[in-house]
C-alpha atoms as a PDB file:
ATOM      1  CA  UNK A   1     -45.382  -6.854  12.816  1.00  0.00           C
ATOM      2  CA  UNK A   2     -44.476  -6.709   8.942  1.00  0.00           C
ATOM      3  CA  UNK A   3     -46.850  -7.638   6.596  1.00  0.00           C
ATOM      4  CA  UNK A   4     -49.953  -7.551   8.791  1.00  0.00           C
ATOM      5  CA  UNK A   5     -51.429  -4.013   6.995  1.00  0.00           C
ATOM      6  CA  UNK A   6     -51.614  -6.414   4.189  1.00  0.00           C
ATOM      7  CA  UNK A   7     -53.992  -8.984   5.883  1.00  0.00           C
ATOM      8  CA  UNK A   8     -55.677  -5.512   7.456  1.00  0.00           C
ATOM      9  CA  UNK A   9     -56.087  -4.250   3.597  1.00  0.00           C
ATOM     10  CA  UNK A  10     -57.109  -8.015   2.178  1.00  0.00           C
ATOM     11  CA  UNK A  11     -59.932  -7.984   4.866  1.00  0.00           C
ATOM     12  CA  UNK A  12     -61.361  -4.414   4.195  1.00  0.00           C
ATOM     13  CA  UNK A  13     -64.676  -4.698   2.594  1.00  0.00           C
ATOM     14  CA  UNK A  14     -64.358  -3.344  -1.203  1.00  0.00           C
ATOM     15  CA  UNK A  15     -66.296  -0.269  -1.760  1.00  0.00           C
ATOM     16  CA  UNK A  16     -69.107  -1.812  -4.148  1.00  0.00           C
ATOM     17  CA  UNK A  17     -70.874  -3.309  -0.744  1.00  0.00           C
ATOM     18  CA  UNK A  18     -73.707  -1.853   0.658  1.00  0.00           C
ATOM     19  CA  UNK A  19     -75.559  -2.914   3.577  1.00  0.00           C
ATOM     20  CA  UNK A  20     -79.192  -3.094   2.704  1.00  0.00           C
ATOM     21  CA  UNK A  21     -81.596  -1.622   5.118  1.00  0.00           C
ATOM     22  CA  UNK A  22     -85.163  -1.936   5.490  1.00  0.00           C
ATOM     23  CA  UNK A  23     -85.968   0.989   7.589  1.00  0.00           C
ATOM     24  CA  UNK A  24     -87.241  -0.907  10.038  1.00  0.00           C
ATOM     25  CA  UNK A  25     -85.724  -1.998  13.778  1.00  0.00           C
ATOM     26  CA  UNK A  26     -86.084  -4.510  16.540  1.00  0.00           C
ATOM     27  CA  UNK A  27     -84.638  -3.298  20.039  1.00  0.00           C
ATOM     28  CA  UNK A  28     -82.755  -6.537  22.242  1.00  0.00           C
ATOM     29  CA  UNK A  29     -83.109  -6.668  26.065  1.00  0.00           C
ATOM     30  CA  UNK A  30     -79.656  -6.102  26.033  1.00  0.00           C
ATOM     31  CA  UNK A  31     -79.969  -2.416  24.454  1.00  0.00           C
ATOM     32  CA  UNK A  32     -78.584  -3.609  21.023  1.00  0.00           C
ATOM     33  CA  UNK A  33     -80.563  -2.684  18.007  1.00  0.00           C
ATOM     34  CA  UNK A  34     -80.857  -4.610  14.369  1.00  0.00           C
ATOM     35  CA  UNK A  35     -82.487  -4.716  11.053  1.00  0.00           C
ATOM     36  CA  UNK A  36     -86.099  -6.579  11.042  1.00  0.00           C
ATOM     37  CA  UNK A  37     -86.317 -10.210   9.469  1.00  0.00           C
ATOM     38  CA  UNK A  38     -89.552 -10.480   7.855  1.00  0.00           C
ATOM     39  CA  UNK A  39     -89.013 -11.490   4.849  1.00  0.00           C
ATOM     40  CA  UNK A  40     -85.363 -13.031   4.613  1.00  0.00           C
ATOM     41  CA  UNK A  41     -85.944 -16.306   5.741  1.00  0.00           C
ATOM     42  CA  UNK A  42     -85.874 -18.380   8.697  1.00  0.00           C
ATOM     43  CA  UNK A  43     -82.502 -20.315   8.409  1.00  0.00           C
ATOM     44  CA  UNK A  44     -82.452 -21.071  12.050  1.00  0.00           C
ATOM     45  CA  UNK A  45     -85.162 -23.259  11.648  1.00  0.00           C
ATOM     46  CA  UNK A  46     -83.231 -25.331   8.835  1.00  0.00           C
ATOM     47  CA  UNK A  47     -82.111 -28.595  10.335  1.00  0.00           C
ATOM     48  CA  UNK A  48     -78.580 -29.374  11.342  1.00  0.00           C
ATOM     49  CA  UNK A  49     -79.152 -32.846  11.049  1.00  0.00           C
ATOM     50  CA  UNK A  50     -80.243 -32.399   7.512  1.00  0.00           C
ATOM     51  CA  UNK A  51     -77.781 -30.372   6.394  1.00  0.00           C
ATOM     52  CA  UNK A  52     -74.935 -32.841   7.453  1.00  0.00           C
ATOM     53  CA  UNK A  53     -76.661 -35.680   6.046  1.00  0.00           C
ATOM     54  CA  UNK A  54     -77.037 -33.688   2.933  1.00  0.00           C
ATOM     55  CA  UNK A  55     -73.779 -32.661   3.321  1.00  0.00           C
ATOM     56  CA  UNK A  56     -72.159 -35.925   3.030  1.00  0.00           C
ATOM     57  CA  UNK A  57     -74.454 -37.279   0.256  1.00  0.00           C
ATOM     58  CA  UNK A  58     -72.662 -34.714  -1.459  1.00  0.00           C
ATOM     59  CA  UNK A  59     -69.540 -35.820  -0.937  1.00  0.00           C
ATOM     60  CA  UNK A  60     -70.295 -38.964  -1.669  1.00  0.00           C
ATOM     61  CA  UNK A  61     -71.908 -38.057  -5.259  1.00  0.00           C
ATOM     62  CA  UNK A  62     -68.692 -35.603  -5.712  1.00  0.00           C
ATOM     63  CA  UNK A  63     -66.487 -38.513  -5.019  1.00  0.00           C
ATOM     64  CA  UNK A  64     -68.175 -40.816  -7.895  1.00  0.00           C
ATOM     65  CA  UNK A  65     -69.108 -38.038 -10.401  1.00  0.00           C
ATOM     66  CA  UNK A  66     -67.278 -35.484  -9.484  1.00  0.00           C
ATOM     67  CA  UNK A  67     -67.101 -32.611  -7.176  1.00  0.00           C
ATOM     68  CA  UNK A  68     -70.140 -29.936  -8.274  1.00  0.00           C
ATOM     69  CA  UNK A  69     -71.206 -32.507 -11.538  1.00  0.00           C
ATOM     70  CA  UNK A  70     -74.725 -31.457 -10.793  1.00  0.00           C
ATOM     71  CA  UNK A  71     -74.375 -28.430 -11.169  1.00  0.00           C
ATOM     72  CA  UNK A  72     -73.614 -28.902 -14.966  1.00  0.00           C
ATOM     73  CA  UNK A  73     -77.460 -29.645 -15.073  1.00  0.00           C
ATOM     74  CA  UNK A  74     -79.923 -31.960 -16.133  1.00  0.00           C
ATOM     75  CA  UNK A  75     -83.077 -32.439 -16.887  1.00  0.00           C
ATOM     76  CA  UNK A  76     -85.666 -31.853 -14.060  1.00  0.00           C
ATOM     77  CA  UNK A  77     -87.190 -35.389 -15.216  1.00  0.00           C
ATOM     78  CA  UNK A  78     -83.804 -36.859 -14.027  1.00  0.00           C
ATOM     79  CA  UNK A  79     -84.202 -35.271 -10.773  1.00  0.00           C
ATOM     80  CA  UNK A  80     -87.791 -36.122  -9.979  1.00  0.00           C
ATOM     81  CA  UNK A  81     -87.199 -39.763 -11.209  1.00  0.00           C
ATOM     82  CA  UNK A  82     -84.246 -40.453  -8.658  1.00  0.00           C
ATOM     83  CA  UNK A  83     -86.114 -38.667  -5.668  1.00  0.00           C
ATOM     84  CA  UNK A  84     -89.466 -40.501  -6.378  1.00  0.00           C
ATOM     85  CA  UNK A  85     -87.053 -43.524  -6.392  1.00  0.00           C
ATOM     86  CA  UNK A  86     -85.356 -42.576  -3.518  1.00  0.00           C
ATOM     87  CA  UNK A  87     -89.325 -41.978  -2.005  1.00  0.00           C
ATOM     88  CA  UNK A  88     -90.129 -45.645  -2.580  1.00  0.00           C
ATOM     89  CA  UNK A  89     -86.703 -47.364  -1.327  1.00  0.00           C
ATOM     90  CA  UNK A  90     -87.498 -45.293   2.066  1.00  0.00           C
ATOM     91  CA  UNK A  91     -90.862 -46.379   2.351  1.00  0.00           C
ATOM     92  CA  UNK A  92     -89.979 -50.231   1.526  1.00  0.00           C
ATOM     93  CA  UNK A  93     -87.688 -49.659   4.251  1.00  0.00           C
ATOM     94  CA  UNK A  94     -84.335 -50.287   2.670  1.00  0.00           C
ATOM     95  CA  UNK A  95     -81.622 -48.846   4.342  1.00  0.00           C
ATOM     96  CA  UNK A  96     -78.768 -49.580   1.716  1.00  0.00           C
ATOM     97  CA  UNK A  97     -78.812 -45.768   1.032  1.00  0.00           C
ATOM     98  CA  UNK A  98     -79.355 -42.398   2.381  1.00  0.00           C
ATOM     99  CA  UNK A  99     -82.709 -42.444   0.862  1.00  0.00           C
ATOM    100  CA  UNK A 100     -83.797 -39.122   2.500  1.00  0.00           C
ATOM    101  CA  UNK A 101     -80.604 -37.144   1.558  1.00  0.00           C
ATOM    102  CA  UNK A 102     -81.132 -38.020  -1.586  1.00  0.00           C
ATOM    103  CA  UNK A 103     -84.850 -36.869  -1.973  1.00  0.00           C
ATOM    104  CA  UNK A 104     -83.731 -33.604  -0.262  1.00  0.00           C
ATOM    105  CA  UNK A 105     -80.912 -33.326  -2.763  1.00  0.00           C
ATOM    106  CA  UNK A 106     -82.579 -33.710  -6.296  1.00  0.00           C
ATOM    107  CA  UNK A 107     -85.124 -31.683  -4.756  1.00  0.00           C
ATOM    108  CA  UNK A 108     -82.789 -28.717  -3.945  1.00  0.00           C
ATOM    109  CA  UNK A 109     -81.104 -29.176  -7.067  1.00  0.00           C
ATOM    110  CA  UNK A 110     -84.354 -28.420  -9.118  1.00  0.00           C
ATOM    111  CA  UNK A 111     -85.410 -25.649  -6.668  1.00  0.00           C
ATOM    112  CA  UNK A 112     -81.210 -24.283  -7.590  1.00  0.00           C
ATOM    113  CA  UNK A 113     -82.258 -24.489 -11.225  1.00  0.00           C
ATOM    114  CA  UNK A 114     -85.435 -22.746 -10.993  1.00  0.00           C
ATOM    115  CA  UNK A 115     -84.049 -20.076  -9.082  1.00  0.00           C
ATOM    116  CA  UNK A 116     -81.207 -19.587 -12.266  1.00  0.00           C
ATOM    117  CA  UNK A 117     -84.076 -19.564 -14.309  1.00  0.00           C
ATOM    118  CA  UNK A 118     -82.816 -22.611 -16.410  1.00  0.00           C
ATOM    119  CA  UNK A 119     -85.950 -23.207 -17.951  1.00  0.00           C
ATOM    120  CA  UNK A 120     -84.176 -24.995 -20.408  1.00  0.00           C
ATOM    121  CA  UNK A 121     -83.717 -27.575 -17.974  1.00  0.00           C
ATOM    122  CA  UNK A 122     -87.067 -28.158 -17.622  1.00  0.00           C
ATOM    123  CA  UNK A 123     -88.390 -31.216 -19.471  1.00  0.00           C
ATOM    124  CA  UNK A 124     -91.662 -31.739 -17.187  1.00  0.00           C
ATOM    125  CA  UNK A 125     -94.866 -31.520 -18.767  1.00  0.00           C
ATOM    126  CA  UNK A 126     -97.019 -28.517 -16.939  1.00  0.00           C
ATOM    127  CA  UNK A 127    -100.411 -30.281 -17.135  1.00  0.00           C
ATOM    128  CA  UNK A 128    -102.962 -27.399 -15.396  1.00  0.00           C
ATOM    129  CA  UNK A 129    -101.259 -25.175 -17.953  1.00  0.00           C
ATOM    130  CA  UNK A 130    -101.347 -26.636 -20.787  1.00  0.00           C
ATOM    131  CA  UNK A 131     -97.710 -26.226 -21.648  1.00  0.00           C
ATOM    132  CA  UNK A 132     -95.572 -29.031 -22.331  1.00  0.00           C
ATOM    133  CA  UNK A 133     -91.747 -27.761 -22.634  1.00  0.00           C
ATOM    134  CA  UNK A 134     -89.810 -29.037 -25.473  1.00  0.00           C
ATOM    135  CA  UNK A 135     -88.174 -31.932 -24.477  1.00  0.00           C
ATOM    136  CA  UNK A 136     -84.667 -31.978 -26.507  1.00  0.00           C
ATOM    137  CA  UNK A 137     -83.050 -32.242 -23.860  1.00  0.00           C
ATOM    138  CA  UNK A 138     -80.677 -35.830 -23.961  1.00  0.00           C
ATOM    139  CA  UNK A 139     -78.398 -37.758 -22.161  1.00  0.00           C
ATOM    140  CA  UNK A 140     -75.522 -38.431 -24.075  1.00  0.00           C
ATOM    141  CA  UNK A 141     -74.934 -42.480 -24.492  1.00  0.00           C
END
């Protein structure tokens, strides 16, 4: 068939990947042998029922801010103001929103942030240390 070395050659894995190893092993019933987990992460245990309700909060916010707008950034403030919002409307009982999705969403997004290291993002004041970060950060009017 012409043309399908092509799609063989566009699905070869480039060179610069490595597979990392830990030196360690767990042996399957089934004879079958893989690389321990400890450590990585238990993403089997993250809901699927979350992750589609998160999912389509998403959507929603792409749809009426645009598609990856949060991940511009913002100030952490912004973020912990809208979930503790979101935390009250839940526990009045409203259901006009996806109150949880959103908690779990400006939550994640300031976990995202951290993990970037955009300190300059954050605005919160650190009270057990001492350390207030500068606080320039403004939304435009």
């Amino acid at each position: 068939m012409e043309g399908s070395g092509r799609i063989l050659e566009m699905m070869a894995m480039p060179d610069k990947f490595i597979m990392r190893d830990s030196g360690k092993r767990r042996k399957f019933s089934t004879g079958a042998v893989r690389d321990r987990t400890e450590g990585k992460g238990w993403y089997h245990c993250i809901s699927p029922f979350m992750e589609d309700r998160l999912a389509k909060w998403l959507e929603l916010g792409g749809r009426k801010y645009g598609e990856r707008n949060w991940e511009r950034g913002m100030p952490f403030s912004r973020f912990v103001d809208s979930a503790k919002r979101h935390l009250a409307k839940f526990a009045m009982g409203l259901g006009d929103e996806d109150h949880l999705a959103a908690i779990i969403f400006n939550i994640q997004a300031i976990i995202h942030f951290q993990e970037l290291g955009r300190k300059d993002l954050d605005d919160m004041p650190h009270y057990l240390s001492g350390v207030r970060p500068d606080t320039k950060i403004r939304e435009k009017p």
